[in-house]
C-alpha atoms as a PDB file:
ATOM      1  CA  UNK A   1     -60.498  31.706  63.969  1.00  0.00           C
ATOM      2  CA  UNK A   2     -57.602  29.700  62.427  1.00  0.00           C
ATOM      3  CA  UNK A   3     -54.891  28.723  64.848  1.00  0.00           C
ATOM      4  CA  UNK A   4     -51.136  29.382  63.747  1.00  0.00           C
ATOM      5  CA  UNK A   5     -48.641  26.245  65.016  1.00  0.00           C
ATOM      6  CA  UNK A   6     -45.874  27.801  66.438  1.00  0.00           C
ATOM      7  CA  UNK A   7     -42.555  26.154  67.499  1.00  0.00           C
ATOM      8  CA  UNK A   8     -40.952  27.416  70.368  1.00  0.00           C
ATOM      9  CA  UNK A   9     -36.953  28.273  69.789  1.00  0.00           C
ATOM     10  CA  UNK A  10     -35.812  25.758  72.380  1.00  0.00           C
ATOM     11  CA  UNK A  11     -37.124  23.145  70.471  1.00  0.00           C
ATOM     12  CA  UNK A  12     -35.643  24.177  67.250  1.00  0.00           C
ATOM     13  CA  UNK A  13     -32.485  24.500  69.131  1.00  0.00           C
ATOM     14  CA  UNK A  14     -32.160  21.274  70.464  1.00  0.00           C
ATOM     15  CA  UNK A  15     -33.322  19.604  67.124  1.00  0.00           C
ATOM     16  CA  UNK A  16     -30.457  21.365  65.559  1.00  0.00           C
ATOM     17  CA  UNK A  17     -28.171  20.090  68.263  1.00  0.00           C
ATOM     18  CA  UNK A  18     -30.011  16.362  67.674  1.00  0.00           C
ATOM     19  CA  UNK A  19     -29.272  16.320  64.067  1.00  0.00           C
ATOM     20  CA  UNK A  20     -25.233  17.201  64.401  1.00  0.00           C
ATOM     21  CA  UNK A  21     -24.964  14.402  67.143  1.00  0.00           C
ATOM     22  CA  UNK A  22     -25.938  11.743  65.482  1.00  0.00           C
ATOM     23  CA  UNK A  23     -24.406  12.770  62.205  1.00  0.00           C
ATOM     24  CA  UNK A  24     -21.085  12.648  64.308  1.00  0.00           C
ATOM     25  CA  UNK A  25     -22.380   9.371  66.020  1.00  0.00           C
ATOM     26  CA  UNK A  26     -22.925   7.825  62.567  1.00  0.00           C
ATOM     27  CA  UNK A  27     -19.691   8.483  61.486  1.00  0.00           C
ATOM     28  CA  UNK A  28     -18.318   6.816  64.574  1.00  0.00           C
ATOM     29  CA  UNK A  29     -16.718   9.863  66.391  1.00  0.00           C
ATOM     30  CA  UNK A  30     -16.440   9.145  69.974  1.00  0.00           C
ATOM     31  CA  UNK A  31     -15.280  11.548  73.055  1.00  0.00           C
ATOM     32  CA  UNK A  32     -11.462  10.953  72.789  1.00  0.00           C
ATOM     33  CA  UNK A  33     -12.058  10.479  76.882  1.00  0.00           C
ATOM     34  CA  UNK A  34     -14.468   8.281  77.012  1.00  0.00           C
ATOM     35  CA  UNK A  35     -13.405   4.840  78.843  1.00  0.00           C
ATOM     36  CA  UNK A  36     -13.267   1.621  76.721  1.00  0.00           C
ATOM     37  CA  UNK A  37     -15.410  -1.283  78.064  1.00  0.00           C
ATOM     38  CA  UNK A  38     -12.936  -3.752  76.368  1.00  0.00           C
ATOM     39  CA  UNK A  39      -9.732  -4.401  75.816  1.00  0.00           C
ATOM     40  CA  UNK A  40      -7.624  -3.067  73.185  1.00  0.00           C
ATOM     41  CA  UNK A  41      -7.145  -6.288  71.289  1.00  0.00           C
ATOM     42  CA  UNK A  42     -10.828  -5.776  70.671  1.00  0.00           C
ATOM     43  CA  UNK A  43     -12.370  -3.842  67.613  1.00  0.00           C
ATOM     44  CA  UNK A  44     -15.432  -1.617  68.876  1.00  0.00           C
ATOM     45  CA  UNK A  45     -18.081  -1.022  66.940  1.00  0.00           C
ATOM     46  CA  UNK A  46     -20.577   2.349  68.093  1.00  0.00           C
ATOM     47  CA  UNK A  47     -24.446   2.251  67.069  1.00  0.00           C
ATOM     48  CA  UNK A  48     -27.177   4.622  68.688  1.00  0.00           C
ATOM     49  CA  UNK A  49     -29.345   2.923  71.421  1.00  0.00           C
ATOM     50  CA  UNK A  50     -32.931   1.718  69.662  1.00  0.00           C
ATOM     51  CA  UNK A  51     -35.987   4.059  70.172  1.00  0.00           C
ATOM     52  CA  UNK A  52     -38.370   1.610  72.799  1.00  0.00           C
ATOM     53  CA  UNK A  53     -41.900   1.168  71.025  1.00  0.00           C
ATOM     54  CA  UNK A  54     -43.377   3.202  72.879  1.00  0.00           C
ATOM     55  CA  UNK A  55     -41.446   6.041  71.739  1.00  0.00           C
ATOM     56  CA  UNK A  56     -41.572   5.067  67.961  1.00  0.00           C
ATOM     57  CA  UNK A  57     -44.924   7.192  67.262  1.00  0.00           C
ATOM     58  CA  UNK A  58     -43.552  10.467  68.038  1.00  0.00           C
ATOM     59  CA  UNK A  59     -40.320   9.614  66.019  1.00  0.00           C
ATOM     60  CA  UNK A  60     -40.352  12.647  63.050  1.00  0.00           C
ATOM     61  CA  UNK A  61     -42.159  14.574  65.522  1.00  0.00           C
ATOM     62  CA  UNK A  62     -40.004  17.621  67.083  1.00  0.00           C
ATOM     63  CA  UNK A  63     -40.968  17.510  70.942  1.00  0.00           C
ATOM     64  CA  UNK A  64     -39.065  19.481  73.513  1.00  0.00           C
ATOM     65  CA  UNK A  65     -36.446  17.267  75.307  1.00  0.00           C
ATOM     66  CA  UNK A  66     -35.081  18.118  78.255  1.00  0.00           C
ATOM     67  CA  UNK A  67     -30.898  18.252  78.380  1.00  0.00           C
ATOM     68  CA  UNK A  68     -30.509  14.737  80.281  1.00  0.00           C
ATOM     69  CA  UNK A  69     -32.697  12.830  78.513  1.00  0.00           C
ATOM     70  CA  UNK A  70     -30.632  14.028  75.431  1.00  0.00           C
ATOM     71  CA  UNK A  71     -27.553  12.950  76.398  1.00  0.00           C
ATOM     72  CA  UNK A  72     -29.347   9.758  77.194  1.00  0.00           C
ATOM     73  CA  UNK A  73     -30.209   9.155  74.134  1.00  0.00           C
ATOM     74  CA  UNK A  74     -27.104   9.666  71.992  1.00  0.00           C
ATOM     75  CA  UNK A  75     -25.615   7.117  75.166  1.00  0.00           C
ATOM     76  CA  UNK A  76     -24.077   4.408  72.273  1.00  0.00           C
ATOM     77  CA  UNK A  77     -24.297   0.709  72.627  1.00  0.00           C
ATOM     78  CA  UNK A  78     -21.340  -0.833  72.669  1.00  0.00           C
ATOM     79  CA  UNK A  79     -20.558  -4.000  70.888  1.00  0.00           C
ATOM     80  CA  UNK A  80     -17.489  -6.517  70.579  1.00  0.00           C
ATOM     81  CA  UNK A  81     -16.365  -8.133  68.132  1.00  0.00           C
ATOM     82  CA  UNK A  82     -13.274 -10.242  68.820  1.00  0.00           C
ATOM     83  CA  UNK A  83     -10.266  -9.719  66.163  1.00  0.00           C
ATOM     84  CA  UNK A  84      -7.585 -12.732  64.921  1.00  0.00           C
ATOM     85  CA  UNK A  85      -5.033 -12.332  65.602  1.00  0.00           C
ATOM     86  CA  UNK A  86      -2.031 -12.757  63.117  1.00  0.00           C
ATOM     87  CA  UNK A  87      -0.285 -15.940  63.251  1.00  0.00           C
ATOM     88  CA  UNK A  88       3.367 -15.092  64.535  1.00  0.00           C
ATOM     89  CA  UNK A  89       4.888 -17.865  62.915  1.00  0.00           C
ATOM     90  CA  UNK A  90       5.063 -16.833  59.490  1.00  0.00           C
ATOM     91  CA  UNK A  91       7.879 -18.332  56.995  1.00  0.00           C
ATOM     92  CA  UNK A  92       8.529 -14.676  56.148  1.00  0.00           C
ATOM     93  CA  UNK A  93       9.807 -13.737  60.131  1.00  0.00           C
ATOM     94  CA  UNK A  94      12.526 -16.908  60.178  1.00  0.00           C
ATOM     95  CA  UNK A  95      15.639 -15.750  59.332  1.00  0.00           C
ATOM     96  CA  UNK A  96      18.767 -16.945  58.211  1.00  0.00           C
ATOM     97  CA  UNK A  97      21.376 -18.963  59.993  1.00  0.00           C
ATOM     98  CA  UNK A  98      24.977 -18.138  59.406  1.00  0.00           C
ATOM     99  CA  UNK A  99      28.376 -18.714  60.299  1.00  0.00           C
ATOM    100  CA  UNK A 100      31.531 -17.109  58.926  1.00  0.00           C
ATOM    101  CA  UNK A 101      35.261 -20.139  59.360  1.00  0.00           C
ATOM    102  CA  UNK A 102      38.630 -18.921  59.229  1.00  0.00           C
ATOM    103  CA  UNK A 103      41.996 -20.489  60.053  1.00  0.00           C
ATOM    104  CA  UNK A 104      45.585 -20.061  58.897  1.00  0.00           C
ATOM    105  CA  UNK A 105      49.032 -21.400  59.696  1.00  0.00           C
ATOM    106  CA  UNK A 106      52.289 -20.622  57.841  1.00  0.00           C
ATOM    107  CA  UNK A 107      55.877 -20.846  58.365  1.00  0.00           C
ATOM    108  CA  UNK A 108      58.994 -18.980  57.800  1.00  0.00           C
ATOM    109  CA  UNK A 109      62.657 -19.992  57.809  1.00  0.00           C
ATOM    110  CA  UNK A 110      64.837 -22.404  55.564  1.00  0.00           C
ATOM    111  CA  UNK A 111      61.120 -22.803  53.854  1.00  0.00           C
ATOM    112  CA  UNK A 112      58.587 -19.907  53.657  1.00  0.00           C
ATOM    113  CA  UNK A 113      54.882 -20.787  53.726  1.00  0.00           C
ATOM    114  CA  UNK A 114      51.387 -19.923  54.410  1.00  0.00           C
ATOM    115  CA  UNK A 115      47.984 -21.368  54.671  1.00  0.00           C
ATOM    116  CA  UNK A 116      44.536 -19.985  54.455  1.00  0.00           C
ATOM    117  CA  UNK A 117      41.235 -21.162  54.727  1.00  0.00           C
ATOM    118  CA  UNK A 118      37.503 -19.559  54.630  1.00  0.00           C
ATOM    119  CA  UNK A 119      33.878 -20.449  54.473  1.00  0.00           C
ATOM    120  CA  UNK A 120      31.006 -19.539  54.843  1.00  0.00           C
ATOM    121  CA  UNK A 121      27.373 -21.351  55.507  1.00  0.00           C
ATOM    122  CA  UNK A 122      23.854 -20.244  55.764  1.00  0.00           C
ATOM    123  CA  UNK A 123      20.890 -22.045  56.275  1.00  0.00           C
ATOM    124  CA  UNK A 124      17.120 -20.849  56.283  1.00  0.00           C
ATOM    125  CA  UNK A 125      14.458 -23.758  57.227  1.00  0.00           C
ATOM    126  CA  UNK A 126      10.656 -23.504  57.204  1.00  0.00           C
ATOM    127  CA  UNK A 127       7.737 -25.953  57.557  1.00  0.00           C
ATOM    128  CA  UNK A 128       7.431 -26.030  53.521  1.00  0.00           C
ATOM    129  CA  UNK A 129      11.395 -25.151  52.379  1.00  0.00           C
ATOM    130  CA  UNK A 130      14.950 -24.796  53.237  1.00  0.00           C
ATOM    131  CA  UNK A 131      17.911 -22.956  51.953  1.00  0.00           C
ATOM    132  CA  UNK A 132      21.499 -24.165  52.237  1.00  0.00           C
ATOM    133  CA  UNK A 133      24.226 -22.190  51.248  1.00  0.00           C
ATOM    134  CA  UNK A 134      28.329 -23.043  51.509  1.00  0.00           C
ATOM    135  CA  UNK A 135      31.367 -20.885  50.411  1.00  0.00           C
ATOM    136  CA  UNK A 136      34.666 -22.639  51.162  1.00  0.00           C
ATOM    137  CA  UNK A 137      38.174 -21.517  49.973  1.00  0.00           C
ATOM    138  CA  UNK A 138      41.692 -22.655  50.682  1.00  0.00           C
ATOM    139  CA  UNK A 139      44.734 -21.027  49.382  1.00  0.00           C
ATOM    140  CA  UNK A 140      48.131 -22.468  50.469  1.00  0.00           C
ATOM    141  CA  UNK A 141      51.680 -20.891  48.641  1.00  0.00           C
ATOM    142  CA  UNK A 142      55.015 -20.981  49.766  1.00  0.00           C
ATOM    143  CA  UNK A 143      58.743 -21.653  48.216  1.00  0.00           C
ATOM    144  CA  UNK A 144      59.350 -24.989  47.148  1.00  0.00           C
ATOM    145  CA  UNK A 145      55.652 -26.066  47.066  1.00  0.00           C
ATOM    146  CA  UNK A 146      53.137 -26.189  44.516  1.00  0.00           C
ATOM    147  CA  UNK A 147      50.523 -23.085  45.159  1.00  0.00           C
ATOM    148  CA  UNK A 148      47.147 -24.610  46.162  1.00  0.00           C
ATOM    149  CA  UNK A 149      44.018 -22.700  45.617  1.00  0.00           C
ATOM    150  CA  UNK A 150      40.628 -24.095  45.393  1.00  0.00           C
ATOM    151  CA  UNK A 151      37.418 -23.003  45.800  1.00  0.00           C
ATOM    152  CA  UNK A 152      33.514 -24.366  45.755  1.00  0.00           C
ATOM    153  CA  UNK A 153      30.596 -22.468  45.801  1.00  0.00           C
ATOM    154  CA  UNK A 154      27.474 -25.203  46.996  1.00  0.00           C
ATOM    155  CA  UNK A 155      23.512 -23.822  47.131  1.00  0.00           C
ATOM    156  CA  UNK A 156      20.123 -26.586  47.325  1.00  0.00           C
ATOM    157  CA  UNK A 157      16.488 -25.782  47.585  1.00  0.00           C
ATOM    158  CA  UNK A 158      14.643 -28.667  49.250  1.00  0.00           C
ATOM    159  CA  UNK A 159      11.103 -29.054  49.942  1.00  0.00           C
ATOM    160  CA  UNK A 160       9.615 -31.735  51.945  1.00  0.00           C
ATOM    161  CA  UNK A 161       6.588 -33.620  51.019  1.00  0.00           C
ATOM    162  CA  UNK A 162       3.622 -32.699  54.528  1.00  0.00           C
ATOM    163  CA  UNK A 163       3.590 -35.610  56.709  1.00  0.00           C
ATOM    164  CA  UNK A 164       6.353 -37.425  54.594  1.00  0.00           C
ATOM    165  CA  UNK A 165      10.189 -38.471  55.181  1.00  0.00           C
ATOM    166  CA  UNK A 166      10.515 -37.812  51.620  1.00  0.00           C
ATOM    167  CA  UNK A 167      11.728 -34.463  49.966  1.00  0.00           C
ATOM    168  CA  UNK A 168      12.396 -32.694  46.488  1.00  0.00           C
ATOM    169  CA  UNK A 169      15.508 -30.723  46.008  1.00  0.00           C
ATOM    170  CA  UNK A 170      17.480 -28.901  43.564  1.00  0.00           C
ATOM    171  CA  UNK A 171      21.040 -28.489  43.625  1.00  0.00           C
ATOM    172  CA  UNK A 172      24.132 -26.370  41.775  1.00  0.00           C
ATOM    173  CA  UNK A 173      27.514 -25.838  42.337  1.00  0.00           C
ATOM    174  CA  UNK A 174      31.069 -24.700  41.166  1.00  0.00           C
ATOM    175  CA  UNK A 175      34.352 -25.672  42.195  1.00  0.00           C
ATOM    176  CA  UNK A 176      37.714 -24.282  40.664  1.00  0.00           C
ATOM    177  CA  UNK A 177      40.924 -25.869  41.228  1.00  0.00           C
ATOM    178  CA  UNK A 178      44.562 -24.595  39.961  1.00  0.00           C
ATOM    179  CA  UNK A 179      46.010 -28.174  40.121  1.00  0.00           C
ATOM    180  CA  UNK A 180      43.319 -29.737  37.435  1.00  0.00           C
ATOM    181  CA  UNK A 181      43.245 -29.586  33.864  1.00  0.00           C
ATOM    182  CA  UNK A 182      39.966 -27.081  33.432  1.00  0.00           C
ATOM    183  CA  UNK A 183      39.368 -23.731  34.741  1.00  0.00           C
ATOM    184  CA  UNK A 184      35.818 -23.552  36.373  1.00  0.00           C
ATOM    185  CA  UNK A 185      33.156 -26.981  36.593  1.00  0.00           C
ATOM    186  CA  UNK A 186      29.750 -25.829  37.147  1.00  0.00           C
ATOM    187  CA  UNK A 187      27.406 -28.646  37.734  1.00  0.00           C
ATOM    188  CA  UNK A 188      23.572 -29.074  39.316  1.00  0.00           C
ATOM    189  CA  UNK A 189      21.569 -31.585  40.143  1.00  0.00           C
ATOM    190  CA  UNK A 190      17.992 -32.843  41.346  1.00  0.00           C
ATOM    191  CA  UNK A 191      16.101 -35.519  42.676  1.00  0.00           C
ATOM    192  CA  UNK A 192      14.517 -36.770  45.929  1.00  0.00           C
ATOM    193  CA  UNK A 193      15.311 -37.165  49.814  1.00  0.00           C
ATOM    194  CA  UNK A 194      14.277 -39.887  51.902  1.00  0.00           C
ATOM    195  CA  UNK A 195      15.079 -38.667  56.224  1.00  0.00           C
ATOM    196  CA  UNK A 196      15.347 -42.075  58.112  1.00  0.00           C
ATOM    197  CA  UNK A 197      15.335 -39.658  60.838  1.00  0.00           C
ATOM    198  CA  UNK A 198      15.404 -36.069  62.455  1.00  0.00           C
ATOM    199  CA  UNK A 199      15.372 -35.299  65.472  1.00  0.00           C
ATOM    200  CA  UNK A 200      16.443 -32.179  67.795  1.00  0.00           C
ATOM    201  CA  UNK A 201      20.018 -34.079  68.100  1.00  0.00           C
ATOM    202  CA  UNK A 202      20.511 -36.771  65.091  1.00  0.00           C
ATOM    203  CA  UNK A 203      19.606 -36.205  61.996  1.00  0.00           C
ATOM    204  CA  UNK A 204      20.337 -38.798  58.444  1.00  0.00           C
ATOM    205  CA  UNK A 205      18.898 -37.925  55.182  1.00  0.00           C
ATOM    206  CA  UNK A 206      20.152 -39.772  51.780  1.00  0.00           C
ATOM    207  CA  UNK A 207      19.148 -38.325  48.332  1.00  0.00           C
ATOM    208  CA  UNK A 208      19.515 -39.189  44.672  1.00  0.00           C
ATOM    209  CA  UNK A 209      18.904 -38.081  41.133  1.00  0.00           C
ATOM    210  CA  UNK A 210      20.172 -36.789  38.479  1.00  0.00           C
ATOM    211  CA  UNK A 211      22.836 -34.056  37.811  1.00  0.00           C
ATOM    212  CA  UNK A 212      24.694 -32.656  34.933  1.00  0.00           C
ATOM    213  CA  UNK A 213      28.149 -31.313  35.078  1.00  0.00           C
ATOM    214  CA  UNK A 214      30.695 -29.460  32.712  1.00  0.00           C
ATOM    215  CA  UNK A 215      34.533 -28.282  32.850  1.00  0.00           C
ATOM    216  CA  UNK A 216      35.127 -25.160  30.937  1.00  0.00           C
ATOM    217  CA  UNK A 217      38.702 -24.651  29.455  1.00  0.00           C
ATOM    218  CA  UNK A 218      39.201 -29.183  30.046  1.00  0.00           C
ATOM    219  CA  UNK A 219      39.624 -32.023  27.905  1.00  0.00           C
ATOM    220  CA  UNK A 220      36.022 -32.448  27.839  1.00  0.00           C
ATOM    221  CA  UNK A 221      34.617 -29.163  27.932  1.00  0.00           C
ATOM    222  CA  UNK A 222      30.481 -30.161  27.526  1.00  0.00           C
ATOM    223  CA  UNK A 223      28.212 -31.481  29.610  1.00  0.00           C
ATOM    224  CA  UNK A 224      28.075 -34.750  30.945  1.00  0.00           C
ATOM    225  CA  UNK A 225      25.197 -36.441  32.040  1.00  0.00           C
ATOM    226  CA  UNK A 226      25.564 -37.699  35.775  1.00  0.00           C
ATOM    227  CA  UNK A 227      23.782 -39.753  38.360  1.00  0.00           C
ATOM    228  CA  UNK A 228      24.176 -38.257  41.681  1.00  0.00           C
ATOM    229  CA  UNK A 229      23.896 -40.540  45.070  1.00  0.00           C
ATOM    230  CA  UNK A 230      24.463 -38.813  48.609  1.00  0.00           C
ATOM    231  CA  UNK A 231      23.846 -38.824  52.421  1.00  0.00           C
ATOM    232  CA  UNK A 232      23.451 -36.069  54.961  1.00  0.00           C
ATOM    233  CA  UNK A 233      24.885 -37.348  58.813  1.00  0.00           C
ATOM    234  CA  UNK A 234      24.836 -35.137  61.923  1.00  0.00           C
ATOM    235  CA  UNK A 235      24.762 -36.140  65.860  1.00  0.00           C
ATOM    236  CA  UNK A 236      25.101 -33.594  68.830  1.00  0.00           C
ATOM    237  CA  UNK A 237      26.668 -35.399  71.656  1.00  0.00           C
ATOM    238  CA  UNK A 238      26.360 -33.016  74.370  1.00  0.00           C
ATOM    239  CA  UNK A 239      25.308 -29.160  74.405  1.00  0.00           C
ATOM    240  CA  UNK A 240      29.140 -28.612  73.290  1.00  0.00           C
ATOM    241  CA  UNK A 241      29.746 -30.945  71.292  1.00  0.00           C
ATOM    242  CA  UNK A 242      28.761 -32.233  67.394  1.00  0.00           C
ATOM    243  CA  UNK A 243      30.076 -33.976  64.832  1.00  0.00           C
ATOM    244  CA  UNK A 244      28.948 -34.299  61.005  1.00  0.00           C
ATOM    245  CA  UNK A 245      29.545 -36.051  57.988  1.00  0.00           C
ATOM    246  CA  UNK A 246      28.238 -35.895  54.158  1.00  0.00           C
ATOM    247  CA  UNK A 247      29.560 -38.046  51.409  1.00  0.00           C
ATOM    248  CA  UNK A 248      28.406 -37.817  47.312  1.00  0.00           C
ATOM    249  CA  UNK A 249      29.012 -39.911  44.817  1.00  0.00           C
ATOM    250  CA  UNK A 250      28.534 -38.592  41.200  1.00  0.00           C
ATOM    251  CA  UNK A 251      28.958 -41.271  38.690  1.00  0.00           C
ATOM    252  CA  UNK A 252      29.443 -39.871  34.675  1.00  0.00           C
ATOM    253  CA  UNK A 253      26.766 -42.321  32.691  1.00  0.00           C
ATOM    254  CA  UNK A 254      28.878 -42.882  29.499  1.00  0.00           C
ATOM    255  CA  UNK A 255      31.537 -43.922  31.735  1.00  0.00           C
ATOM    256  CA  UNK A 256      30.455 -44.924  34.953  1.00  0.00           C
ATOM    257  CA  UNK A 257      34.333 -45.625  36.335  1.00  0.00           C
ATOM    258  CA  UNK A 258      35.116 -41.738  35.939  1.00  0.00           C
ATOM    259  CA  UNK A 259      33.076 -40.597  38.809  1.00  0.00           C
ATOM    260  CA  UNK A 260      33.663 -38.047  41.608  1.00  0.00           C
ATOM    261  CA  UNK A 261      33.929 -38.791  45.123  1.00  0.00           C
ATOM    262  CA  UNK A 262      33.034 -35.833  48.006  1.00  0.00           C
ATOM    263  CA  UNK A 263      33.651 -36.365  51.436  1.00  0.00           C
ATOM    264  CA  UNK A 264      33.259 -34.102  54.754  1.00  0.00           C
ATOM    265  CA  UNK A 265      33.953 -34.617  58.285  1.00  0.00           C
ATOM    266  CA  UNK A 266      33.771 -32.345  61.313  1.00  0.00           C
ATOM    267  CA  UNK A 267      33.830 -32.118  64.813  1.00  0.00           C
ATOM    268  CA  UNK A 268      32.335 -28.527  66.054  1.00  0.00           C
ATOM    269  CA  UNK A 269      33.198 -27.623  69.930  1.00  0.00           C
ATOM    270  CA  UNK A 270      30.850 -24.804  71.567  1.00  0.00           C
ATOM    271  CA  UNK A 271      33.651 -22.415  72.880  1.00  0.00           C
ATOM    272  CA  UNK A 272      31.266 -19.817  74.334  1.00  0.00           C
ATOM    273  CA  UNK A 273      27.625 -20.022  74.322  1.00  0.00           C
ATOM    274  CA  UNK A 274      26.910 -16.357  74.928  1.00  0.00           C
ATOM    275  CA  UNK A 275      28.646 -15.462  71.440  1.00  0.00           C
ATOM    276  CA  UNK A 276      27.991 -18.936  69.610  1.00  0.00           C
ATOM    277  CA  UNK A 277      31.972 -19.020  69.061  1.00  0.00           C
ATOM    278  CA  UNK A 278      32.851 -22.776  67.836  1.00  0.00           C
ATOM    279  CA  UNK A 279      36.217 -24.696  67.160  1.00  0.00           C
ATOM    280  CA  UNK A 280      35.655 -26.775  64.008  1.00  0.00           C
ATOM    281  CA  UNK A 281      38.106 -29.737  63.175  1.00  0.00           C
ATOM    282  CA  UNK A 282      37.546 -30.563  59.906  1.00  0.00           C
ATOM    283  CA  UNK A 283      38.381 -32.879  56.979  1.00  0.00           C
ATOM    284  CA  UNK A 284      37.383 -32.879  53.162  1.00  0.00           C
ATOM    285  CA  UNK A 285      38.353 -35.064  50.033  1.00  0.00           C
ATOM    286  CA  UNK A 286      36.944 -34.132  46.587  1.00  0.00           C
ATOM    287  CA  UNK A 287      38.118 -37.173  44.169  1.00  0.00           C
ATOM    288  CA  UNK A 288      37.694 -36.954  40.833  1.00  0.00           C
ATOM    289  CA  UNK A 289      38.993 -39.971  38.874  1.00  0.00           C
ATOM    290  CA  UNK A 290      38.758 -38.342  35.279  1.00  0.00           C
ATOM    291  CA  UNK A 291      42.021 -36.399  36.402  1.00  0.00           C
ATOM    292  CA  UNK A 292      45.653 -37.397  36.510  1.00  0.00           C
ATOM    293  CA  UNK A 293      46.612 -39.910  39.127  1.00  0.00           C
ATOM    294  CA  UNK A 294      48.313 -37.347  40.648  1.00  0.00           C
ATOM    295  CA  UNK A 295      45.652 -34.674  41.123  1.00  0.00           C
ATOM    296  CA  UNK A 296      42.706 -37.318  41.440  1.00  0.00           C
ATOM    297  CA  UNK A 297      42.602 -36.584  45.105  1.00  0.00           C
ATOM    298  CA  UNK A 298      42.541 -33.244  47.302  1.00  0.00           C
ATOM    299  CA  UNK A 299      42.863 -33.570  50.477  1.00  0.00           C
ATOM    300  CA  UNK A 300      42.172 -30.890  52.692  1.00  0.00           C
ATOM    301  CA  UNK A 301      42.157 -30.639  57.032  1.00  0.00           C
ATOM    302  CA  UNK A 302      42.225 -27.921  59.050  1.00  0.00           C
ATOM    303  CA  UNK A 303      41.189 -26.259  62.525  1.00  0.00           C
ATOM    304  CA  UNK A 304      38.789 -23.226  62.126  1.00  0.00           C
ATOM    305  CA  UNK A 305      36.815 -21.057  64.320  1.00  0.00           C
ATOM    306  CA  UNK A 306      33.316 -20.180  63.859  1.00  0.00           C
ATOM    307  CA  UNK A 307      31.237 -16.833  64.116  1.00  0.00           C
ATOM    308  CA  UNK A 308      27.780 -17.066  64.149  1.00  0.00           C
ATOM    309  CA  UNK A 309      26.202 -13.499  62.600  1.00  0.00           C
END
């Protein structure tokens, strides 16, 4: 007599239901419920618990189960794998430190008179490069008086040398001034830095190169090769108190003795630390010895007060 194999229902049943939970297993869909072992700032990974060898010669061989020891064995294994985490200092998440100046003063009687002046810096620093931007504009008209209205637009890209005082920068500019004999000089510049020191609360840095400059609608409307020579000076006293200077010297090569002269001093008082509000006292000079004796020099001082933004 030949013996038919026959497969009871409950095992074809819970094959069926085998099969679909470890397809879903594979594919790494877990209970939403289920408790994590780890913490969150670790990435889980889900793989079904290893057959013991004494089980691996029925595996392909459909035996009933019973309903615990199936949900036994679909239990997952669950192994940790820790994660970097992103540096938080990134050059990309600095941002931008500015400051918006204003101050007037005028007058009005036997003379009439006003007086107006605006700037604007910014400043963005990182381990490998910093921005430095300044706006500055004074306009000063009244009856009687020659009308006064200059302005300079400043921007440098430095980048320090790792583990080095030294420092590469480039550097343009334009400056327009009713009382001189051209409309608009545009000029720009690069070379090398050298910081003697910087600190949280002094900082020096000198720099020199070479620069280029030309007056549009002047005497000598072309460019003039330039050497450029400069220093950087800046102390905080106390929490409220700072001062800082810069000077630049910009010699013209065919004639060294018609050279420009750019000086800046300031003393910044902290007003109110919650809003950053400063008093500025400030003087600036911008000589330029290729002009008329009488224009050569423009002197400029003023109180301001700053907005940080």
């Amino acid at each position: 007599m030949r013996l038919q194999r026959t497969e009871p229902k409950s095992i074809r049943r819970w094959g069926g239901v085998f099969l679909a939970a470890s397809w879903l297993v594979s594919f790494g869909d877990a209970r939403a419920d289920a408790p994590l072992l780890f913490p969150p700032a670790q990435e889980v990974i889900r793989l079904p618990r290893p057959i013991p060898e004494d089980e691996s010669a029925n595996v392909g061989t459909m035996v009933p189960v019973s309903q615990p020891e199936l949900e036994h064995a679909l239990d997952p294994i669950m192994i940790s794998i820790d994660v970097d985490e992103a540096p938080t200092t990134k050059d990309s998440a600095i941002k931008w430190k500015r400051s918006f100046e204003f101050g007037a003063a005028g007058a009005q009687g036997r003379t009439n008179s006003f007086t107006m002046r605006a700037g604007l810096d910014a400043e963005r620093a990182t381990p490998t490069v910093t921005h430095t931007i300044k706006i500055k504009h004074v306009d000063s008209s009244g009856t009687g008086l020659d009308s006064v209205q200059n302005s300079l637009a400043d921007g440098r890209v430095e980048w320090p040398f790792m583990e080095s005082p030294w420092t590469y920068f480039i550097r343009s500019s334009s400056e327009r001034d009713v009382l001189r004999d051209y409309n608009v000089r545009v000029a720009g510049s690069s070379g090398f830095g050298y910081e003697f020191f910087k600190v949280a609360d002094h900082t020096l840095i000198c720099r020199f190169g070479g620069s280029f400059s030309r007056a549009f609608g002047g005497q000598t409307d072309h460019f003039v090769p330039e050497a450029s020579l400069g220093m950087e000076w800046s102390r905080q006293l106390t929490t409220r108190h700072t001062i800082k200077a810069n000077a630049e010297c910009v010699p013209a090569l065919e004639r060294p003795l018609n050279y420009r002269l750019n000086t800046d001093a300031a003393w910044e008082v902290l007003m109110d630390p919650d809003a950053g509000l400063k008093l500025k006292l400030a003087v600036s000079d911008r000589y330029d010895r290729s002009q008329e004796p009488a224009v050569r020099g423009n002197l400029n001082y003023s109180a301001l007060l700053l907005w940080p933004f």
